[in-house]
Structure formats: C-alpha cells, structure tokens
PDB file of N, CA and C in Angstrom:
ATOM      1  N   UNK A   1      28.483 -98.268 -30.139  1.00  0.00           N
ATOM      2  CA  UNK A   1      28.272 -96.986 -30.849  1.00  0.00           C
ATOM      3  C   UNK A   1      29.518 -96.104 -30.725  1.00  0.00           C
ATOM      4  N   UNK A   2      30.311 -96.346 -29.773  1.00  0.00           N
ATOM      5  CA  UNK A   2      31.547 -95.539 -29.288  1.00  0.00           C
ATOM      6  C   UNK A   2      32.862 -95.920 -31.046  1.00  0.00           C
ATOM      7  N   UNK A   3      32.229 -96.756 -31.407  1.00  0.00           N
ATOM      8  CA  UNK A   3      33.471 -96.848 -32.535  1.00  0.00           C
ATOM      9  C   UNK A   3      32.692 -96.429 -33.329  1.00  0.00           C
ATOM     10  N   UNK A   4      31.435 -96.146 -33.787  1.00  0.00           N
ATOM     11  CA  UNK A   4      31.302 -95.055 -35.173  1.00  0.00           C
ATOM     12  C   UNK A   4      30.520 -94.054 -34.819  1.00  0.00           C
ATOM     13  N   UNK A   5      31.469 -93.187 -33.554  1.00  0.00           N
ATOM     14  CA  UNK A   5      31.501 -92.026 -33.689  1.00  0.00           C
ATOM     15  C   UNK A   5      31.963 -91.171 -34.903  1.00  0.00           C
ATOM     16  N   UNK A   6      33.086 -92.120 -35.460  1.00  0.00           N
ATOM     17  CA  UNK A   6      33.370 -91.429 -36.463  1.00  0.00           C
ATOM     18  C   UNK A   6      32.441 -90.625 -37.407  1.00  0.00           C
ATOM     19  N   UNK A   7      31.715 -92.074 -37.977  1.00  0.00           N
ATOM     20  CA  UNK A   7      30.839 -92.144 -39.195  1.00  0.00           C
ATOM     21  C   UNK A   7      29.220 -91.511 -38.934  1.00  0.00           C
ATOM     22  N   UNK A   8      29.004 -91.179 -37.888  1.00  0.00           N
ATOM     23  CA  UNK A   8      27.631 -90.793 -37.304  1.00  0.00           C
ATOM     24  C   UNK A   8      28.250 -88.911 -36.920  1.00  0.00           C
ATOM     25  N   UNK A   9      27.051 -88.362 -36.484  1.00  0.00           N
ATOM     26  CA  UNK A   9      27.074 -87.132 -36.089  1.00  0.00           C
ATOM     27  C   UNK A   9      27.900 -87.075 -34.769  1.00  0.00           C
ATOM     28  N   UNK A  10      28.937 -87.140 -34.170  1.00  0.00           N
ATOM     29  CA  UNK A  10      29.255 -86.852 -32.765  1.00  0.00           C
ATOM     30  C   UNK A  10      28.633 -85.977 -32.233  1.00  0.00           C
ATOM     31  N   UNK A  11      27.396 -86.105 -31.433  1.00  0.00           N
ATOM     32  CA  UNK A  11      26.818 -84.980 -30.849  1.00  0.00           C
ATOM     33  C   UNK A  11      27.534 -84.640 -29.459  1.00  0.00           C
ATOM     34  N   UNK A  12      27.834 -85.941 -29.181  1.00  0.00           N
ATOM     35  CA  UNK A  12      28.513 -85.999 -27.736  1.00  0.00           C
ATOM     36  C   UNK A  12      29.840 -85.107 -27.412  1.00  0.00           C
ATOM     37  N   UNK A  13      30.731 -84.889 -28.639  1.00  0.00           N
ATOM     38  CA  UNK A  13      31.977 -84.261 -28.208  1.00  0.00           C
ATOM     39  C   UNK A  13      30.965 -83.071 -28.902  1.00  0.00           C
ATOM     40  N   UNK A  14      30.480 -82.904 -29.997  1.00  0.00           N
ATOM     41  CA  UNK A  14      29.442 -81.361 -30.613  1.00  0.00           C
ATOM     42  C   UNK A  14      29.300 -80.478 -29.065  1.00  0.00           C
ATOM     43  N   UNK A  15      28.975 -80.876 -28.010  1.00  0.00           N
ATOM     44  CA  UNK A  15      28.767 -80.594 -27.050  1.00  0.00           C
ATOM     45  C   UNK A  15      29.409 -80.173 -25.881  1.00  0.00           C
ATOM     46  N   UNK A  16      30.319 -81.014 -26.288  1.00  0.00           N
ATOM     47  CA  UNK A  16      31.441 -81.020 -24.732  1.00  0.00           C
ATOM     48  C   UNK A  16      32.175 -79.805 -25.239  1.00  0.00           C
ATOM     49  N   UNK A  17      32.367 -79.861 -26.926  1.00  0.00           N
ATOM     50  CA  UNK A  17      33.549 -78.327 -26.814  1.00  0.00           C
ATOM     51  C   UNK A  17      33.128 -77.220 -26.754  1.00  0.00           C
ATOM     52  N   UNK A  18      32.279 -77.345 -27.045  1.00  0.00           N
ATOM     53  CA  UNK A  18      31.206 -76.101 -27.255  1.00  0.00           C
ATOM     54  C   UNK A  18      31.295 -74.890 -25.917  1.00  0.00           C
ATOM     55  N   UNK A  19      30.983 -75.368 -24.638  1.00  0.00           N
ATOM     56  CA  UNK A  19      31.601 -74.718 -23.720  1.00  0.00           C
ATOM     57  C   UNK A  19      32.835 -74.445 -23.588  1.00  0.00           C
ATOM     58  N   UNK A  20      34.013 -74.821 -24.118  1.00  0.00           N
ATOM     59  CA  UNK A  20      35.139 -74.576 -23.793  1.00  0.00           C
ATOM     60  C   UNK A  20      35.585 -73.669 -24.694  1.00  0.00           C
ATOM     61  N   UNK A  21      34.347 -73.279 -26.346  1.00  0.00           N
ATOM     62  CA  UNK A  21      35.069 -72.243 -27.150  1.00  0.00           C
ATOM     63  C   UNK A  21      34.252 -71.058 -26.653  1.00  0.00           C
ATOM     64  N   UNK A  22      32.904 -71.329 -26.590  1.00  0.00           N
ATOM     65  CA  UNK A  22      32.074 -70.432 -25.941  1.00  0.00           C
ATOM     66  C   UNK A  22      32.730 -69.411 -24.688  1.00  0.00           C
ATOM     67  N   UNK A  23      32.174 -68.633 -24.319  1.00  0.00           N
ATOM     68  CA  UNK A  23      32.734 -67.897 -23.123  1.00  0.00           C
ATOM     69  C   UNK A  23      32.047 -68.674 -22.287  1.00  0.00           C
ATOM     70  N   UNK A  24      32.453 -68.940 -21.058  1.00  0.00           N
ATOM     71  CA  UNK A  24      31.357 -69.390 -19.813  1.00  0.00           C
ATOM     72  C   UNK A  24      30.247 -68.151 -19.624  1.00  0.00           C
ATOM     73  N   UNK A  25      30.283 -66.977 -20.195  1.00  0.00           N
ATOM     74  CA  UNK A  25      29.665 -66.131 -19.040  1.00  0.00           C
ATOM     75  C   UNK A  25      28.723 -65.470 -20.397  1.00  0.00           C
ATOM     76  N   UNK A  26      29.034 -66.171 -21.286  1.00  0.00           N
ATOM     77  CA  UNK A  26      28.082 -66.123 -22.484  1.00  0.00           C
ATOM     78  C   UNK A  26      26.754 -67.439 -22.605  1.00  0.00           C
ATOM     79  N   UNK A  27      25.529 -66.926 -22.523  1.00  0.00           N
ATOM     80  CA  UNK A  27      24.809 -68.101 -22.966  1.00  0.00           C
ATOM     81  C   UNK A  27      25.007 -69.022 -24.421  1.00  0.00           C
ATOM     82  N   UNK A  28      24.378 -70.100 -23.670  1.00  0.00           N
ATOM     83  CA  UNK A  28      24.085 -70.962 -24.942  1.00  0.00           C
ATOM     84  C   UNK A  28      23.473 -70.480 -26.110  1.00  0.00           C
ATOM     85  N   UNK A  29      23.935 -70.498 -27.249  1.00  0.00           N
ATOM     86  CA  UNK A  29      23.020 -69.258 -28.400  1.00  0.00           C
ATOM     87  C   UNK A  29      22.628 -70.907 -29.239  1.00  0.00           C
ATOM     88  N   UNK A  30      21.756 -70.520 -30.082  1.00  0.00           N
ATOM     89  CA  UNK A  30      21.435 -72.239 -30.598  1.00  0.00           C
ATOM     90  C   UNK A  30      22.627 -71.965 -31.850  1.00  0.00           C
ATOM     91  N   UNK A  31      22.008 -73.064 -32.212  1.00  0.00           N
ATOM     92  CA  UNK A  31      23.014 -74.310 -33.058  1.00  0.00           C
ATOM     93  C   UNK A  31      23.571 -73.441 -34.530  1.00  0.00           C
ATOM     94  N   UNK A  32      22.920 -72.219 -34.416  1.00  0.00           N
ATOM     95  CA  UNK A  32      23.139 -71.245 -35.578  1.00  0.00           C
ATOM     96  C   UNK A  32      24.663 -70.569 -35.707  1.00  0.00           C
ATOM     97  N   UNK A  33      25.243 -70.370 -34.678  1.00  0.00           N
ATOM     98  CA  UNK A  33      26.437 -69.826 -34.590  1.00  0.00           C
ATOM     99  C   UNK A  33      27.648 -71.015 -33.794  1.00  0.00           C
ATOM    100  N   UNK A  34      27.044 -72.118 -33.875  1.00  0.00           N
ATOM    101  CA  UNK A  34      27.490 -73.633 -33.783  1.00  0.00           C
ATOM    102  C   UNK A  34      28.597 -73.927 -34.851  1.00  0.00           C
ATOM    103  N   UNK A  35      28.029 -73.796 -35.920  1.00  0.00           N
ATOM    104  CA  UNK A  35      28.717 -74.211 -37.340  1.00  0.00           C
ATOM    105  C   UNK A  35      30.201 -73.262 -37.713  1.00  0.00           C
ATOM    106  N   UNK A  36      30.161 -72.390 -37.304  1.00  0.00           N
ATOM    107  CA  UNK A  36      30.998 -71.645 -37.048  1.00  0.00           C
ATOM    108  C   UNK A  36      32.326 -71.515 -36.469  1.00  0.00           C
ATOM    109  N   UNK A  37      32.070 -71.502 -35.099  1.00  0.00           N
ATOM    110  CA  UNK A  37      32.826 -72.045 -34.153  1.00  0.00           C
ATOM    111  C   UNK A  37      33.805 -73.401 -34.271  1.00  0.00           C
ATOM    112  N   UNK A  38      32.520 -74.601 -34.951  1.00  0.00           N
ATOM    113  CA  UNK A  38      33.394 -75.748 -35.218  1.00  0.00           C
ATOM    114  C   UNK A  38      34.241 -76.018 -36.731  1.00  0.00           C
ATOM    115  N   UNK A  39      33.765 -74.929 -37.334  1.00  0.00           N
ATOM    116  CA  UNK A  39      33.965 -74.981 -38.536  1.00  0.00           C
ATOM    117  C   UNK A  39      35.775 -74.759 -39.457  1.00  0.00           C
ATOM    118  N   UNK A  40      36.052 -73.554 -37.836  1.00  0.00           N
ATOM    119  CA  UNK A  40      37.104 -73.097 -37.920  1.00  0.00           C
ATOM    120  C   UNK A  40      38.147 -74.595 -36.885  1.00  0.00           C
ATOM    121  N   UNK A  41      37.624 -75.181 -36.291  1.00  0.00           N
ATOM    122  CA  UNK A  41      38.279 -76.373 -35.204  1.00  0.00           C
ATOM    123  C   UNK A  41      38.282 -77.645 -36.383  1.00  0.00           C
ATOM    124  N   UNK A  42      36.691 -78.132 -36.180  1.00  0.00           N
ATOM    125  CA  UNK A  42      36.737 -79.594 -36.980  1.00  0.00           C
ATOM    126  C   UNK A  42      36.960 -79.493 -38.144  1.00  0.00           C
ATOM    127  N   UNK A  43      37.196 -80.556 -38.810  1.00  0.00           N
ATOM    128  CA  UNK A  43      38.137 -81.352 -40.174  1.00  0.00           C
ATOM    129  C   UNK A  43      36.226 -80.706 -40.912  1.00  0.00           C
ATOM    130  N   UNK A  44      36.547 -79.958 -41.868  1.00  0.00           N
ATOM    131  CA  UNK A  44      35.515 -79.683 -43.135  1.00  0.00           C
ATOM    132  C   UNK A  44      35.199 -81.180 -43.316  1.00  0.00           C
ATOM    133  N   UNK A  45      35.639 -81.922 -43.335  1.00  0.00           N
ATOM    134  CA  UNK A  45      35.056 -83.468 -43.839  1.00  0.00           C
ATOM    135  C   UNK A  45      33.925 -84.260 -42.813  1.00  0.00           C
ATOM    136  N   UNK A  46      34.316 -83.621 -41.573  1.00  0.00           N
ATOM    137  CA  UNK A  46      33.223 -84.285 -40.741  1.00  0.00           C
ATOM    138  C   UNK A  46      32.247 -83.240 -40.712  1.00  0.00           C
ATOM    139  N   UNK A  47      32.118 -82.126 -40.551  1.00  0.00           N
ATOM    140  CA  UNK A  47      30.947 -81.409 -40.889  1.00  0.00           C
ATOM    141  C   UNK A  47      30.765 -80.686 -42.226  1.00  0.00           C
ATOM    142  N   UNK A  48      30.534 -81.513 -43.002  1.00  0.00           N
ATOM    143  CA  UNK A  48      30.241 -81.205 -45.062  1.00  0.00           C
ATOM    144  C   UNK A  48      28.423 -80.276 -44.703  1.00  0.00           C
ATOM    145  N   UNK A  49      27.743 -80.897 -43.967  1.00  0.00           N
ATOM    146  CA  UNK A  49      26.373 -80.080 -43.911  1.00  0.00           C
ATOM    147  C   UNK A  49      26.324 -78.745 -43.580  1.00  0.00           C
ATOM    148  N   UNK A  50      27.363 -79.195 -42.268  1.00  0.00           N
ATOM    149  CA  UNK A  50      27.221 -77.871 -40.812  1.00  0.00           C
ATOM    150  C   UNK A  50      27.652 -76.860 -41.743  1.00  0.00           C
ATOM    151  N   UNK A  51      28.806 -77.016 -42.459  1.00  0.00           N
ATOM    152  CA  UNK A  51      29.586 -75.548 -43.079  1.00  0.00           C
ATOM    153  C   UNK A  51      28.671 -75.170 -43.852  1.00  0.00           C
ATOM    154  N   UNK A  52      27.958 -75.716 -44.692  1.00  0.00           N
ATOM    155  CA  UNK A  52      27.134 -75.276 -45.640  1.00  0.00           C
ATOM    156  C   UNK A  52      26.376 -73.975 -44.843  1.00  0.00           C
TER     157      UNK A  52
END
C-alpha cells in the first residue's frame, strides 16, 4: 500500500503535517479548516475534493 500512496487518500502524511502547521498549543479543530491549511502546501491535484 506504501506505493499507492500516491493514488489513494494519504491519510497518513494528512496527519503527520497537520501538527507541524497547526500551533501545538492550539487544539485539533476537525477536518473543516484541514482543507485549508493543506490547500495552500499540497499540489491542488492531490486534493481536487478537499479544495472544493
């Protein structure tokens, strides 16, 4: 599964950066202000839904 990370949702790195854009001393807010955050980082091509 490690080689179509590509082609699948990476939830696994979705996750890992998430704390590192987040503040630490800010909670986890859900997945609503998610799209955002990655939107301005990841390639528009891997998240075509999220930006929506």
């Amino acid at each position: 599964m490690a080689k179509g990370e590509d082609s699948t949702f990476p939830s696994e790195s979705y996750f890992k950066v998430l704390p590192k854009i987040d503040s630490p001393k800010k909670p986890m807010k859900p997945t609503k202000s998610v799209p955002s955050l990655l939107g301005s980082i990841l390639d528009p091509k891997i998240y075509p839904s999220v930006l929506e």
